[in-house]
N, C-alpha and C. Protein backbone atom coordinates (compact mmCIF):
# COMPACT_ATOMS: atom_id res chain seq x y z
N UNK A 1 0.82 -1.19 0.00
CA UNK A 1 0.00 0.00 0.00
C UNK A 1 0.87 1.25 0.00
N UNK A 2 1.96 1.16 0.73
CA UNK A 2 2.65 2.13 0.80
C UNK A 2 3.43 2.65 -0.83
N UNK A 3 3.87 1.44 -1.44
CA UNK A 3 4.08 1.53 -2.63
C UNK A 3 3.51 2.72 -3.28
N UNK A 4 2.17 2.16 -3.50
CA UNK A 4 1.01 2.60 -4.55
C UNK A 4 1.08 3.97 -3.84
N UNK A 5 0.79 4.43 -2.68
CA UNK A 5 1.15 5.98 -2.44
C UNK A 5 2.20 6.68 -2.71
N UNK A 6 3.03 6.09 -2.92
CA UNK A 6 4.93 6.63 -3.06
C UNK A 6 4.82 6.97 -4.70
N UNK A 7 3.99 5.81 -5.54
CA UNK A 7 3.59 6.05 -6.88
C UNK A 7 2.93 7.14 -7.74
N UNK A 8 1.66 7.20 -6.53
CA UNK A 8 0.93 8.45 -7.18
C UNK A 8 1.42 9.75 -6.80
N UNK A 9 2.47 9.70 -5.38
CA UNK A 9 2.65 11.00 -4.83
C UNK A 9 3.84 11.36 -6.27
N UNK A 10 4.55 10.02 -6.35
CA UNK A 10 5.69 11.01 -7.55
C UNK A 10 5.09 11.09 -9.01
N UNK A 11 4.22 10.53 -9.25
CA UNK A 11 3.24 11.28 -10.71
C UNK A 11 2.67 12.27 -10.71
N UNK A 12 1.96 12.71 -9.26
CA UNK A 12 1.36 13.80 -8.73
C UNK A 12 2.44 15.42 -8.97
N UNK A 13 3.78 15.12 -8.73
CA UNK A 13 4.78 15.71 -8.14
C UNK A 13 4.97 16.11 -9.68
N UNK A 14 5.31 15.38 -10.59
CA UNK A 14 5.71 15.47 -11.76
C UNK A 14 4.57 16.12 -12.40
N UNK A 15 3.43 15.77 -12.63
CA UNK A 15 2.58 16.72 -13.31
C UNK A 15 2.57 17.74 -13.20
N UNK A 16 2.43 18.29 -11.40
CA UNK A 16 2.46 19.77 -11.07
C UNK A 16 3.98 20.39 -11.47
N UNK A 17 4.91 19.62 -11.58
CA UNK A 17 5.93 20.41 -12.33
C UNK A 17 5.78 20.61 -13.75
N UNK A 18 5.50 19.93 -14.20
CA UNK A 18 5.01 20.16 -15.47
C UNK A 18 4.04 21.05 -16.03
N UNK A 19 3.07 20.98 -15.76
CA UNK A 19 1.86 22.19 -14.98
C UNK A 19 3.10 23.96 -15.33
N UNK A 20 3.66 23.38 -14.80
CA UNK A 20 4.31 24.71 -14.00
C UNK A 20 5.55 25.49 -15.11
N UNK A 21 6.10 24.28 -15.80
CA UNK A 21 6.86 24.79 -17.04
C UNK A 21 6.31 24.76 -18.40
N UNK A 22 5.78 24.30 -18.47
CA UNK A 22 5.33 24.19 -20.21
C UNK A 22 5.92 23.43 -20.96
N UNK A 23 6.85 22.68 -20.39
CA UNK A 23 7.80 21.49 -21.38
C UNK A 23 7.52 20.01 -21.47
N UNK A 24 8.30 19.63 -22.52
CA UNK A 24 7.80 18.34 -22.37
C UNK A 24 8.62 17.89 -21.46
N UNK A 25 8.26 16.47 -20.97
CA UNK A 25 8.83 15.79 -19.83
C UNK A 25 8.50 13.90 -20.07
N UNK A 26 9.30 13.50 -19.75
CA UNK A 26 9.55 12.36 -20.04
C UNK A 26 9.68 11.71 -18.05
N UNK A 27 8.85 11.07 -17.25
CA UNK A 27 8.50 10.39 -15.92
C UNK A 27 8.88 9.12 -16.05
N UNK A 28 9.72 8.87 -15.58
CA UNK A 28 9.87 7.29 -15.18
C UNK A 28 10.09 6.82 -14.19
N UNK A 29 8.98 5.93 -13.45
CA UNK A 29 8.48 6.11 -12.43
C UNK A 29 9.15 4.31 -11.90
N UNK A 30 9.84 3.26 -11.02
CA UNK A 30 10.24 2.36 -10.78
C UNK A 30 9.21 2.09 -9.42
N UNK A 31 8.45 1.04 -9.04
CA UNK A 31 8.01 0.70 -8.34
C UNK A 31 8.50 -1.02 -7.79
N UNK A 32 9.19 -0.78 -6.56
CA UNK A 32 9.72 -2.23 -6.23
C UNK A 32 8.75 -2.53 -4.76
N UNK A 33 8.52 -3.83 -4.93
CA UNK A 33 8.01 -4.43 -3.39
C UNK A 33 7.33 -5.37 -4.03
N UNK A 34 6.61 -6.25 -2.57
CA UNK A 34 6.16 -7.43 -2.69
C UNK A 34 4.75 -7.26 -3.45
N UNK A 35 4.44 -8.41 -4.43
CA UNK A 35 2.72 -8.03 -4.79
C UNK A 35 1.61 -7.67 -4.12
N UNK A 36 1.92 -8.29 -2.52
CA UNK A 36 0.87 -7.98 -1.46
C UNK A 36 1.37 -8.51 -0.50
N UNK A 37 0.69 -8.40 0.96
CA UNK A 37 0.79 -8.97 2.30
C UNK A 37 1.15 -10.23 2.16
N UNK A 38 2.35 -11.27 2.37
CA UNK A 38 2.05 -12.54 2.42
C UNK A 38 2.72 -13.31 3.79
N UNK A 39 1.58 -14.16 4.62
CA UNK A 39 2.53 -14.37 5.61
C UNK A 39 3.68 -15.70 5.56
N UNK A 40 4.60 -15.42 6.33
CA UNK A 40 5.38 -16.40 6.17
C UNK A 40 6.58 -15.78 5.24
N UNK A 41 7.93 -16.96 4.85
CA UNK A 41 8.75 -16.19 4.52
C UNK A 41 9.21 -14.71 3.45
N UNK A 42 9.75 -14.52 3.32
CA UNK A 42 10.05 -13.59 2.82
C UNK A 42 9.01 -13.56 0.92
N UNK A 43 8.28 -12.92 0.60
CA UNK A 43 7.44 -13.06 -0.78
C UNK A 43 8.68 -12.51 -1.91
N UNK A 44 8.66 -13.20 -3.39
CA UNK A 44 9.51 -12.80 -4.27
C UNK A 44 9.10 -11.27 -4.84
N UNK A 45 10.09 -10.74 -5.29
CA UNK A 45 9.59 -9.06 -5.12
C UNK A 45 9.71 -9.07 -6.58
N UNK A 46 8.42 -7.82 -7.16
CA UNK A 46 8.23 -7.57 -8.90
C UNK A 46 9.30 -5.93 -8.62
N UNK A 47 9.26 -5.73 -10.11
CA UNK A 47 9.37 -4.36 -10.33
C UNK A 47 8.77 -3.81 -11.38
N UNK A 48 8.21 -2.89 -10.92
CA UNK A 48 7.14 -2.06 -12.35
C UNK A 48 7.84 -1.02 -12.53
N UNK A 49 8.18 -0.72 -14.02
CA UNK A 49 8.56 0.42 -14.89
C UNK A 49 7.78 1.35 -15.08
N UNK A 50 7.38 2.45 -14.99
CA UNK A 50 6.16 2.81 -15.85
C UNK A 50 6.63 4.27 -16.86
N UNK A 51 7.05 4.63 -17.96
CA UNK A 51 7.42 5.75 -18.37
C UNK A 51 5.74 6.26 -19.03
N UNK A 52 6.12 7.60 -19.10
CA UNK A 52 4.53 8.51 -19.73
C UNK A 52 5.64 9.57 -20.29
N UNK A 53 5.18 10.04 -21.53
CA UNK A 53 5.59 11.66 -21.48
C UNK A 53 4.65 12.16 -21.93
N UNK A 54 4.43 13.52 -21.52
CA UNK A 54 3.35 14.23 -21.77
C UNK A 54 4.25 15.49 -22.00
N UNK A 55 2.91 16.07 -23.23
CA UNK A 55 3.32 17.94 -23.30
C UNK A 55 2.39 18.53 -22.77
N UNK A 56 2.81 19.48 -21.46
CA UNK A 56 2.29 20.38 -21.22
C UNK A 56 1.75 21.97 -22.38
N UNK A 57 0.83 22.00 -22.04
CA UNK A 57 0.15 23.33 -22.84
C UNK A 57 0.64 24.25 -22.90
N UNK A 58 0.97 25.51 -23.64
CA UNK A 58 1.74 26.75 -23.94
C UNK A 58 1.29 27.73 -23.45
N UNK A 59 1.72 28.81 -24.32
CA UNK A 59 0.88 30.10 -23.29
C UNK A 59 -0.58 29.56 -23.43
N UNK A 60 -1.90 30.43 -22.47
CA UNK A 60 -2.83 30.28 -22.66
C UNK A 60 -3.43 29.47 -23.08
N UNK A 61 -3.50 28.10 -22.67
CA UNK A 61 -3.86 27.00 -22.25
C UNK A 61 -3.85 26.34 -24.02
N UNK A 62 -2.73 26.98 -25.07
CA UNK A 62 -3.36 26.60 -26.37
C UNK A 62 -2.05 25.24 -26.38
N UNK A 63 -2.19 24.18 -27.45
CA UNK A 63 -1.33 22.89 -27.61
C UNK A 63 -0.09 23.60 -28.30
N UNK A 64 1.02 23.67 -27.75
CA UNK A 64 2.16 23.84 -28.43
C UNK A 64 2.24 23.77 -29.76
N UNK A 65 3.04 23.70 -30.56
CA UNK A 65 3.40 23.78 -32.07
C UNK A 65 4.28 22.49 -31.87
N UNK A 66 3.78 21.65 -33.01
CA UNK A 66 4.11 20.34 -32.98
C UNK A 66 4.36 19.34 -31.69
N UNK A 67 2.81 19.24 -31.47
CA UNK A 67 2.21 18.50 -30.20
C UNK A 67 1.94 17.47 -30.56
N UNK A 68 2.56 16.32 -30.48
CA UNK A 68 2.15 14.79 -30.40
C UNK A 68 1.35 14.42 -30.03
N UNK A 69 0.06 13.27 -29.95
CA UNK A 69 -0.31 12.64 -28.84
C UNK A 69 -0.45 11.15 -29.65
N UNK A 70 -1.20 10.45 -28.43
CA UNK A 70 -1.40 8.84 -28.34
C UNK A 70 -2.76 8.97 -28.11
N UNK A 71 -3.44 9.79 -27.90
CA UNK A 71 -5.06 8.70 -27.76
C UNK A 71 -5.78 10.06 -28.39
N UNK A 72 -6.96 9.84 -28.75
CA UNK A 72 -8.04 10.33 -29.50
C UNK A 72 -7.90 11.56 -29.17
N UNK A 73 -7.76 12.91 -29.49
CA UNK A 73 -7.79 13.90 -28.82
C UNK A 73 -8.19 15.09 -30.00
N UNK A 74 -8.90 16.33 -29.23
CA UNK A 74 -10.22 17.16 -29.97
C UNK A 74 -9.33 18.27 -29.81
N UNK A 75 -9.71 18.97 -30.83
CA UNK A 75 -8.55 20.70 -31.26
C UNK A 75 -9.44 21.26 -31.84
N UNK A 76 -9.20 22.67 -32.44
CA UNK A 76 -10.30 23.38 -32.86
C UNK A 76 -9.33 24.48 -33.87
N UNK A 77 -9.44 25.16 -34.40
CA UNK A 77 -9.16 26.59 -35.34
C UNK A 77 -8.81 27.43 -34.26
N UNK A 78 -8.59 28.62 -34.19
CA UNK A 78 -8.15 29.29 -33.26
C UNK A 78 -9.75 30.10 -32.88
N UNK A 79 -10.60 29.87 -34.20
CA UNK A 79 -11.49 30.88 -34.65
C UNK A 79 -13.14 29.63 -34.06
N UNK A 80 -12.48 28.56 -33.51
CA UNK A 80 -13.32 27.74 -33.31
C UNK A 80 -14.17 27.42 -34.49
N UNK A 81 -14.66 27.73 -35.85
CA UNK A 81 -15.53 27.35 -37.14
C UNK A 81 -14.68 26.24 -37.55
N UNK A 82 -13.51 25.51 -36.83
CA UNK A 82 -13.15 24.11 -37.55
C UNK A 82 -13.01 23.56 -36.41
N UNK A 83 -13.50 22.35 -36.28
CA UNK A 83 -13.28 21.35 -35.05
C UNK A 83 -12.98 19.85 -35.46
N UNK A 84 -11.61 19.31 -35.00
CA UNK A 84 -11.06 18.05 -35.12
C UNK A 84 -10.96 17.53 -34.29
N UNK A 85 -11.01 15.84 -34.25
CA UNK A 85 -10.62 14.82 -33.98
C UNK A 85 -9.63 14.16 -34.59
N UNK A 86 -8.23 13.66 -34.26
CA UNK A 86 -6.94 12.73 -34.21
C UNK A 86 -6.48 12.22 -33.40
N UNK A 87 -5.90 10.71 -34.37
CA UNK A 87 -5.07 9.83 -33.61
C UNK A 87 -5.23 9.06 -34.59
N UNK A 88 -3.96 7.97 -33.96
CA UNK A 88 -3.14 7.51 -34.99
C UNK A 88 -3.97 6.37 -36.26
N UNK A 89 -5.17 6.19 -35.70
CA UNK A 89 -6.08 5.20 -36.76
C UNK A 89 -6.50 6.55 -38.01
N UNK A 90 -6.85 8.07 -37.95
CA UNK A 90 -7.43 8.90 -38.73
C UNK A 90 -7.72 10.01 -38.26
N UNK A 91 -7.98 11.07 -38.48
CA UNK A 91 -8.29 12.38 -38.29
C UNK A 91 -9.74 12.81 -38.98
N UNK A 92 -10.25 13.83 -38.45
CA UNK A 92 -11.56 13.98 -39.04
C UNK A 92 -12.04 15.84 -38.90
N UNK A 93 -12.19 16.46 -39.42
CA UNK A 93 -12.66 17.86 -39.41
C UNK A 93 -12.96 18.42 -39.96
N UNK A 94 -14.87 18.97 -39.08
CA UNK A 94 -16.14 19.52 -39.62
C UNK A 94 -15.53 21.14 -39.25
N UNK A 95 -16.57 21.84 -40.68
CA UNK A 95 -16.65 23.09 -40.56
C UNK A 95 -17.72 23.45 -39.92
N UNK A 96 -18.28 24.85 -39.25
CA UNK A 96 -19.51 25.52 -39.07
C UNK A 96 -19.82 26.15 -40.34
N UNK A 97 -19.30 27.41 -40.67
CA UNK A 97 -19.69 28.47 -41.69
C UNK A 97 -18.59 28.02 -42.93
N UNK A 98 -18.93 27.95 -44.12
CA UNK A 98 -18.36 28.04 -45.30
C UNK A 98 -18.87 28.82 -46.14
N UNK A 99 -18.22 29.24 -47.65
CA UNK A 99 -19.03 29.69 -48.87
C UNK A 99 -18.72 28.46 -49.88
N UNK A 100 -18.78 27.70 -50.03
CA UNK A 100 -18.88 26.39 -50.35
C UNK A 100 -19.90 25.52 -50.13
N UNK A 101 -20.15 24.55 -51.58
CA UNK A 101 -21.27 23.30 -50.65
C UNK A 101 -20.34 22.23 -51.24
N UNK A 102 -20.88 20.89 -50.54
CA UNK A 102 -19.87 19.33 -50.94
C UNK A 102 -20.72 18.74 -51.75
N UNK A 103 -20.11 18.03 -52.33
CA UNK A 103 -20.86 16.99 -53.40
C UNK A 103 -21.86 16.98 -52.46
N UNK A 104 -23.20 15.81 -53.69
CA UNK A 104 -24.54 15.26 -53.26
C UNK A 104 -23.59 13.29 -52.28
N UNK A 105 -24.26 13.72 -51.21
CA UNK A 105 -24.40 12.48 -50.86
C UNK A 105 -24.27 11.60 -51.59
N UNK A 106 -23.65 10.56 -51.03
CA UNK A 106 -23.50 9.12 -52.15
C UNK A 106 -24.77 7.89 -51.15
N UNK A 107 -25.23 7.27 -52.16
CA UNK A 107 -26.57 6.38 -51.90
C UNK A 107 -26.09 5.74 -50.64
N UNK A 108 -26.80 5.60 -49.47
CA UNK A 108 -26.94 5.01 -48.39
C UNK A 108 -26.96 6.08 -47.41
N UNK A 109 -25.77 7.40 -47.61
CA UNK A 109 -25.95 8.26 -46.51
C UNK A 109 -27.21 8.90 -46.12
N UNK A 110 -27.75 8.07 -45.06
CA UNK A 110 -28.97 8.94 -44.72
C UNK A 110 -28.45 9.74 -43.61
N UNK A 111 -27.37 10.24 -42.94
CA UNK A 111 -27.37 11.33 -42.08
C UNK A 111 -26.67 12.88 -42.80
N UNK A 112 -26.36 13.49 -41.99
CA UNK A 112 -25.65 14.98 -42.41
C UNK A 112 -24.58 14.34 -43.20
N UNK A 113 -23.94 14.91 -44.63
CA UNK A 113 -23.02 14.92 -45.24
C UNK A 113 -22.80 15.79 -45.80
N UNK A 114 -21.53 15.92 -46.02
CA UNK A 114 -20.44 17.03 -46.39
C UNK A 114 -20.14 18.34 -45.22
N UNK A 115 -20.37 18.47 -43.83
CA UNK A 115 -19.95 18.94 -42.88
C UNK A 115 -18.65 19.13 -42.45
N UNK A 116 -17.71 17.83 -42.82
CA UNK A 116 -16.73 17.80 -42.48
C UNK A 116 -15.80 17.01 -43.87
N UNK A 117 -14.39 16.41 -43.40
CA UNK A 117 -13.89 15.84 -44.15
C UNK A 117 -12.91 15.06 -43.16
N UNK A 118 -12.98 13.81 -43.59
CA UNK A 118 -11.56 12.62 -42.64
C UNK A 118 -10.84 11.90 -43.36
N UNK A 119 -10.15 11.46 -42.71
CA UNK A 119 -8.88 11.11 -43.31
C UNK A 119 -8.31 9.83 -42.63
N UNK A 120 -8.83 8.39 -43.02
CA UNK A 120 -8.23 7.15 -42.89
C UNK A 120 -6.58 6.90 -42.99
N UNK A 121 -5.78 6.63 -41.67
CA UNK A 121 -4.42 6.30 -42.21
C UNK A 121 -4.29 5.27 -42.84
N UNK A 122 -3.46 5.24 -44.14
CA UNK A 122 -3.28 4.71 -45.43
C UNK A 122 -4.07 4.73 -46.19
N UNK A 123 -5.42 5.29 -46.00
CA UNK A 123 -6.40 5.81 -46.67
C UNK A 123 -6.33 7.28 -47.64
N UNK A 124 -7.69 7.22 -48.31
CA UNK A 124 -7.81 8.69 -49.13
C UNK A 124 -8.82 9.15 -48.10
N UNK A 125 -8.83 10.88 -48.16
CA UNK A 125 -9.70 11.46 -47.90
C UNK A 125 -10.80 11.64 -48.31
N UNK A 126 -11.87 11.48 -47.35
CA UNK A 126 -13.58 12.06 -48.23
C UNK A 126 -14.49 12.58 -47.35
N UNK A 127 -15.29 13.18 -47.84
CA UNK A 127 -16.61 13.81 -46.77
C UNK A 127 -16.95 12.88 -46.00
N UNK A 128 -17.61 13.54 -44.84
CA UNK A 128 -18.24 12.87 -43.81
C UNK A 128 -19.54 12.76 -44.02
N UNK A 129 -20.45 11.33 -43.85
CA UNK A 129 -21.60 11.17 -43.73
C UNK A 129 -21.40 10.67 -42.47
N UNK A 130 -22.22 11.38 -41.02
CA UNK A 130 -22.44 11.11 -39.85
C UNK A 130 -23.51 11.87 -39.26
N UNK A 131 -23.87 11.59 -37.81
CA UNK A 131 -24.82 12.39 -37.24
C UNK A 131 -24.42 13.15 -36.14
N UNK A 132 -23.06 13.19 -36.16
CA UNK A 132 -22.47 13.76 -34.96
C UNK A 132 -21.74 14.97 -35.48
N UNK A 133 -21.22 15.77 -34.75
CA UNK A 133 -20.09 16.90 -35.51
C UNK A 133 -18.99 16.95 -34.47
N UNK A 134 -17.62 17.55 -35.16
CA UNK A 134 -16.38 17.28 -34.69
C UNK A 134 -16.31 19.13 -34.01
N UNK A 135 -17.21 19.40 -34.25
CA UNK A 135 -17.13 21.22 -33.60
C UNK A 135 -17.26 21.21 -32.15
N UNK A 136 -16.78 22.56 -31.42
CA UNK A 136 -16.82 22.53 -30.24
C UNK A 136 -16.09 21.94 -29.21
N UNK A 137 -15.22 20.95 -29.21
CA UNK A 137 -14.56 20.32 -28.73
C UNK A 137 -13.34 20.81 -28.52
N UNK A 138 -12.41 20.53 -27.66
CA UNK A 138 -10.71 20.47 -27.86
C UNK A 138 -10.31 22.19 -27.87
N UNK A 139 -9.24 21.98 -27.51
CA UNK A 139 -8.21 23.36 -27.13
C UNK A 139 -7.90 23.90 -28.79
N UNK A 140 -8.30 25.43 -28.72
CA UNK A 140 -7.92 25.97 -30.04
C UNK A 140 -6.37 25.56 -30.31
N UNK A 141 -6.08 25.24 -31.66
CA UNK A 141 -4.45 25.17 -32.00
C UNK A 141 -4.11 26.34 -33.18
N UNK A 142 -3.14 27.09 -32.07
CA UNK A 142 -2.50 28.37 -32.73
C UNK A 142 -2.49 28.52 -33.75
N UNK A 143 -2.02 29.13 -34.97
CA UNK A 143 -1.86 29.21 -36.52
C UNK A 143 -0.91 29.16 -36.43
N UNK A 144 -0.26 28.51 -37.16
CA UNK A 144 1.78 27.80 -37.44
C UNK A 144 2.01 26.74 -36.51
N UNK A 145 0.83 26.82 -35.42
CA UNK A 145 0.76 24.90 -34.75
C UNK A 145 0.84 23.61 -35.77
N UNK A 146 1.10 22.93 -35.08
CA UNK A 146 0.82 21.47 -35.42
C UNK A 146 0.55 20.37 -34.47
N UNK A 147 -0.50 19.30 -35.16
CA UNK A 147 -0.60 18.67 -33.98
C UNK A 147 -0.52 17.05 -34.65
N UNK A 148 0.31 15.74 -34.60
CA UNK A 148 0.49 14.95 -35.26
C UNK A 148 -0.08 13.39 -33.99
N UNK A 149 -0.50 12.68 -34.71
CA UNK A 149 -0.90 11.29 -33.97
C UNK A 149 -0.11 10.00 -35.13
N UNK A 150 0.58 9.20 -34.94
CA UNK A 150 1.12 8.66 -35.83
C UNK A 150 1.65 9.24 -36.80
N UNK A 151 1.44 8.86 -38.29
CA UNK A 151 1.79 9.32 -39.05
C UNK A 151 0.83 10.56 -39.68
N UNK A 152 -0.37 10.54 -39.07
CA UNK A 152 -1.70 11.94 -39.58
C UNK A 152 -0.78 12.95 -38.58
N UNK A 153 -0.90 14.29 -39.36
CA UNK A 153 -0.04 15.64 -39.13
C UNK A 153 -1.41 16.36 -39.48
N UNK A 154 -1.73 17.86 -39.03
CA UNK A 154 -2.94 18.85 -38.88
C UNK A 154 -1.76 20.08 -39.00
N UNK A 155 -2.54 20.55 -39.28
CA UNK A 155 -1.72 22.39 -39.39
C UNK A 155 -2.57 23.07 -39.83
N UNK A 156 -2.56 24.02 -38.49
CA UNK A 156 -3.35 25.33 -38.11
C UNK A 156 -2.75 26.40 -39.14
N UNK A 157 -3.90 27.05 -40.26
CA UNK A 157 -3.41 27.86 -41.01
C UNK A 157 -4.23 29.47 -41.19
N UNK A 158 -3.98 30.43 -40.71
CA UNK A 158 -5.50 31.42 -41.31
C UNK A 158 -6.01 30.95 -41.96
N UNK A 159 -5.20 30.14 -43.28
CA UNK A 159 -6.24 30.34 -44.49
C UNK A 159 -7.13 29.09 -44.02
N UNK A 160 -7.11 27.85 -43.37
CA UNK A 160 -7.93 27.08 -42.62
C UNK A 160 -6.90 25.95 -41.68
N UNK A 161 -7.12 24.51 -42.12
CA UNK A 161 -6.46 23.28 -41.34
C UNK A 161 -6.13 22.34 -42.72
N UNK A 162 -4.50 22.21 -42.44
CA UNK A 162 -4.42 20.90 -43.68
C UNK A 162 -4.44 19.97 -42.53
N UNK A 163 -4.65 18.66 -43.27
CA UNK A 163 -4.17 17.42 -42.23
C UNK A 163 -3.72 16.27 -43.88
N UNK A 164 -2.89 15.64 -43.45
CA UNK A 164 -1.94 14.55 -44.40
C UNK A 164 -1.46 13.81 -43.45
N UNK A 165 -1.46 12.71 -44.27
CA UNK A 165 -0.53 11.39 -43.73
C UNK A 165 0.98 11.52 -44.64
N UNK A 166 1.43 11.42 -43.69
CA UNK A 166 3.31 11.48 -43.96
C UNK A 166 3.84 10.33 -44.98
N UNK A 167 2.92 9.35 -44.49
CA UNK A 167 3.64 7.96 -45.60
C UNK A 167 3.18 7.97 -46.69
N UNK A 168 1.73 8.34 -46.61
CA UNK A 168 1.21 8.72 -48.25
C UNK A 168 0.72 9.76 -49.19
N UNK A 169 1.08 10.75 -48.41
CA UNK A 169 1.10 12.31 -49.42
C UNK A 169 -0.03 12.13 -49.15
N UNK A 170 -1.42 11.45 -49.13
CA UNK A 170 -2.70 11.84 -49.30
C UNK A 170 -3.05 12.97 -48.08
N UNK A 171 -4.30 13.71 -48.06
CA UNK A 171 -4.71 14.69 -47.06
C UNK A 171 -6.42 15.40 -47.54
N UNK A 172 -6.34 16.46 -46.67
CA UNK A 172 -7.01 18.04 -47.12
C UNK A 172 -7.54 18.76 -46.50
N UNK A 173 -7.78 19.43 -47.14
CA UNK A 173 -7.45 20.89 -46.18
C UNK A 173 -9.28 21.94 -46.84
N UNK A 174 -9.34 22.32 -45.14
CA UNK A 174 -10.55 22.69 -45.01
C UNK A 174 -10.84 24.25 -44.41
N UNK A 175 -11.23 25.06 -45.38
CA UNK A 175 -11.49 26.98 -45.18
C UNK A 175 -12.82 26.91 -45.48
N UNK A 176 -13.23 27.95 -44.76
CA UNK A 176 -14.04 29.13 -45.14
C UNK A 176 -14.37 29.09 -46.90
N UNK A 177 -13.36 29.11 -47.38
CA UNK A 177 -13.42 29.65 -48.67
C UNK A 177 -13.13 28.37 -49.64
N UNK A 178 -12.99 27.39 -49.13
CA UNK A 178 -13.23 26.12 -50.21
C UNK A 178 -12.58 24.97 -48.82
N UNK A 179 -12.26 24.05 -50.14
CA UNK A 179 -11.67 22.55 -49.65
C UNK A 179 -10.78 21.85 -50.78
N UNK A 180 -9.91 21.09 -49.92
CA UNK A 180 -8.90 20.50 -51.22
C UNK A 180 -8.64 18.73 -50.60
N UNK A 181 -8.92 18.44 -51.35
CA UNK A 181 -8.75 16.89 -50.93
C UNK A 181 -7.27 16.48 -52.39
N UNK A 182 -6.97 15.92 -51.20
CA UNK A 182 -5.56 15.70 -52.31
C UNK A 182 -4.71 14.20 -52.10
C-alpha cells in the first residue's frame, strides 16, 4: 500500500511540475516491493517500470506547435468554425460556416453529409456522412501549430487546417473559402 502511495505521490509531483513549465517531460516512475501482504517467509519481489511523457500546454492554455499525442484527442481553429478529432487510426474535421457546398451524398448516406472531411491512415480522404459533428470540442491550436498522432499531421493555417498522412502524401485541407482533398 505504501508503494502505490509513493507512486501516485511522484506522478502527482511530476505533473504539477510540469503544470508549472510548459515542457515536455519524459516520468519514469520504478516501483519495487512485494505483490501484497504474504505471511510467512520472505514473498519474491516484482518491479514495475512505468514511463509517460506528456506535453504540457503553452501560453494560454493553447497545444504547443508540434504537439504529439497517443489517444483520441479534440482541437479546434483558433477561430473555433473548424473542429477536429486525431489519432493515430485517422483524423476527421467539420466546418460551421463556409461559402462552399460538398458533393450530393453518395446512396446510403442517410445522415448529415459534407460537414466535415476525414482522413483514414493509409487511406484517401472524403466527406463525412455522420450524425455527430467534430465542432466545439478540444483546445484551439495556434496558426503555425501542429498537432500529429502517428503518421496523420494537422496544421493550423488562417487560411484554414491541412491534415496529411506522412507515408502517403494523401490529405485536405478545409477553409471558409473552399476545400482540397488531395
Amino acid at each position: 500500500m505504501a508503494a502505490r502511495l509513493a507512486f501516485a505521490a511522484v506522478i502527482a509531483l511530476a505533473l504539477a511540475i510540469m503544470a508549472c513549465g510548459g515542457e515536455e517531460a519524459t516520468v519514469t516512475v520504478t516501483e519495487t516491493g512485494a505483490p501484497g501482504p504474504t505471511p510467512g517467509p520472505p514473498a519474491a519481489t516484482s518491479t514495475t517500470t512505468t514511463e509517460q511523457t506528456t506535453t504540457a500546454a503553452g501560453d494560454g492554455g493553447n497545444p504547443p506547435a508540434d504537439l504529439t499525442v497517443d489517444e483520441l484527442t479534440a482541437f479546434s481553429s483558433p477561430t473555433g468554425n473548424i473542429g477536429c478529432y486525431i489519432d493515430s487510426g485517422g483524423v476527421r474535421c467539420d466546418i460551421g460556416d463556409r461559402d462552399w457546398e460538398p458533393p450530393p451524398a453518395p446512396p446510403g448516406c442517410e445522415l448529415d453529409y459534407g460537414q466535415g472531411i476525414e482522413l483514414r491512415a493509409g487511406g484517401r480522404a472524403g466527406f463525412v456522412c455522420a450524425g455527430d459533428t467534430a465542432l466545439g470540442g478540444g483546445e484551439p491550436l495556434d496558426y503555425g501549430s501542429s498537432i500529429a498522432a502517428g503518421l496523420l499531421r494537422c496544421e493550423s493555417e488562417e487560411s484554414g487546417m491541412t491534415c496529411r498522412d506522412a507515408e502517403t502524401g494523401r490529405g485536405f485541407s478545409i477553409a471558409v473559402e473552399g476545400y482540397e482533398i488531395f
